[in-house]
C-alpha atoms as a PDB file:
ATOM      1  CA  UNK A   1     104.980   3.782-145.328  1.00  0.00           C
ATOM      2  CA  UNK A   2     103.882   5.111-148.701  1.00  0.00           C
ATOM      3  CA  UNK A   3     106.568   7.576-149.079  1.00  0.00           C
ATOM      4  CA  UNK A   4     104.283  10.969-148.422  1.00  0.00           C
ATOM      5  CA  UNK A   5     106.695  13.891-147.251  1.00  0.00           C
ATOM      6  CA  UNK A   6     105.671  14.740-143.538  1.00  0.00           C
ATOM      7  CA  UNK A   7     108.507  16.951-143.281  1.00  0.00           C
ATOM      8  CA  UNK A   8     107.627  18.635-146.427  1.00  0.00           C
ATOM      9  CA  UNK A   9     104.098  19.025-145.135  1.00  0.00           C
ATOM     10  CA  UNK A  10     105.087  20.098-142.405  1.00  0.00           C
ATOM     11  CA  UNK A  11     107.586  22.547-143.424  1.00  0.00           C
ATOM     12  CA  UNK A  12     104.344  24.151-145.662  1.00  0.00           C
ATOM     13  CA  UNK A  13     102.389  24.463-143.254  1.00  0.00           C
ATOM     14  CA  UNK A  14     104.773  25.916-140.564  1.00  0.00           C
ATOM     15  CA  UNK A  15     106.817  28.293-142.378  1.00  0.00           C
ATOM     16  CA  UNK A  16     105.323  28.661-145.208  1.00  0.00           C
ATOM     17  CA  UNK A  17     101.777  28.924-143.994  1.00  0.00           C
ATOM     18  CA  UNK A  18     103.117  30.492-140.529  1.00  0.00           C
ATOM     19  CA  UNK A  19     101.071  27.901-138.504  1.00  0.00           C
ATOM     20  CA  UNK A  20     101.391  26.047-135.341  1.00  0.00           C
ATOM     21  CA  UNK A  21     102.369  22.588-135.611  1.00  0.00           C
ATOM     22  CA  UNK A  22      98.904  22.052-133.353  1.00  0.00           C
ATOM     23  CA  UNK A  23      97.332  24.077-135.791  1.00  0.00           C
ATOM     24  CA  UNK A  24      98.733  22.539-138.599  1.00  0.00           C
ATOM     25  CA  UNK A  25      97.619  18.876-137.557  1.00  0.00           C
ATOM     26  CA  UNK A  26      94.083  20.183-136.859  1.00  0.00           C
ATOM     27  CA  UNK A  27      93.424  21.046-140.708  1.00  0.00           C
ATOM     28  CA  UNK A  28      91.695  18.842-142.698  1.00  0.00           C
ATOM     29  CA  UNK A  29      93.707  18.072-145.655  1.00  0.00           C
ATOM     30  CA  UNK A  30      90.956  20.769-148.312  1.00  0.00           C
ATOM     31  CA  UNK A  31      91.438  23.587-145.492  1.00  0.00           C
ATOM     32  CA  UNK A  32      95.382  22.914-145.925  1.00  0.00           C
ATOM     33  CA  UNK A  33      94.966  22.815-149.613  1.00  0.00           C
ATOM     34  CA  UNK A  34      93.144  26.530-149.561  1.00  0.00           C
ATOM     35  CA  UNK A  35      95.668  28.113-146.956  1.00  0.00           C
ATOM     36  CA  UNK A  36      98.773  26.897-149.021  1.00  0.00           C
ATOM     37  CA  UNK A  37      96.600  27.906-152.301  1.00  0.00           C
ATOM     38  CA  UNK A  38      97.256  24.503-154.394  1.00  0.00           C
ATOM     39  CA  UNK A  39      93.506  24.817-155.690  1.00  0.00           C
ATOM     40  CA  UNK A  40      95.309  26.857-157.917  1.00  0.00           C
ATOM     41  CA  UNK A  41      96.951  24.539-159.998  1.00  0.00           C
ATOM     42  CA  UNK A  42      96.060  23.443-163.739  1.00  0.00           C
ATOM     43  CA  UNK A  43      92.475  23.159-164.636  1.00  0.00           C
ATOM     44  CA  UNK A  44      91.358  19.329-165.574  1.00  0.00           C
ATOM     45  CA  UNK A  45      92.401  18.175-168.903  1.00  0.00           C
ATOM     46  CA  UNK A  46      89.524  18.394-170.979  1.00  0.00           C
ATOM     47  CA  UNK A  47      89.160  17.316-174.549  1.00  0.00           C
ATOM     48  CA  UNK A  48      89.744  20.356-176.048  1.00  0.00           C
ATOM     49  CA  UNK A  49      92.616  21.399-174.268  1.00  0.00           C
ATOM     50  CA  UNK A  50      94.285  17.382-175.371  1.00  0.00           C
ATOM     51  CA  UNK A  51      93.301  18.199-178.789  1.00  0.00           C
ATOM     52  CA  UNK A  52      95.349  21.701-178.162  1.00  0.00           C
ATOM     53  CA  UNK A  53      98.428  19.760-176.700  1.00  0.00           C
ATOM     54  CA  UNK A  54      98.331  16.865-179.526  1.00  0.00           C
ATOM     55  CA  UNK A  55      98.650  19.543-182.061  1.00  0.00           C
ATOM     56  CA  UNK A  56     101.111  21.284-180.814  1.00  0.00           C
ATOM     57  CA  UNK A  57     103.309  18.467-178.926  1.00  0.00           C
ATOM     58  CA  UNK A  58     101.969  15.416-180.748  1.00  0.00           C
ATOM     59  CA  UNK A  59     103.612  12.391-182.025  1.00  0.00           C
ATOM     60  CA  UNK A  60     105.535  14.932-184.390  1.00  0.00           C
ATOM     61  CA  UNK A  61     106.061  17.916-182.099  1.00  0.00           C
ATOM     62  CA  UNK A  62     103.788  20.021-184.301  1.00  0.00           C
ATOM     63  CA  UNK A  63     106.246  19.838-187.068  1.00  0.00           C
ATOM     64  CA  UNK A  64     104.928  18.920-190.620  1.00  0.00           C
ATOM     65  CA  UNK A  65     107.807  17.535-192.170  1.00  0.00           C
ATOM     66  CA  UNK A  66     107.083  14.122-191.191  1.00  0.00           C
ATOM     67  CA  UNK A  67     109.736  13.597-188.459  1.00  0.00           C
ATOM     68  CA  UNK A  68     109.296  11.974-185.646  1.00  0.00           C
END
């Protein structure tokens, strides 16, 4: 098995999502995506937003006092 939590899923969509287990197994996995509301996670990394992170978090942590 690859390890993918079908209790966890299951759990979501159950509880969480107040479905039937019928219901539930009849989703495909974008409809489940949009009732637990995961399409609202972090936007893609795009270059500007690395460039962002790299100065702020880069290889010195944003400091300028040349320590790693």
């Amino acid at each position: 098995m690859s390890g993918f939590d079908w209790a966890g899923l299951l759990r979501a969509g159950t509880q969480g999502a107040g479905l039937k287990p019928h219901e539930l197994w009849a989703l495909t996995p974008h409809e489940l995506t949009l009732i637990l509301g995961v399409e609202r996670s972090a936007p893609p990394l795009t270059r500007a937003r690395l460039m962002e992170l790299d100065a702020q978090y880069g290889q010195n942590g944003g400091r300028d006092d040349g320590y790693l």
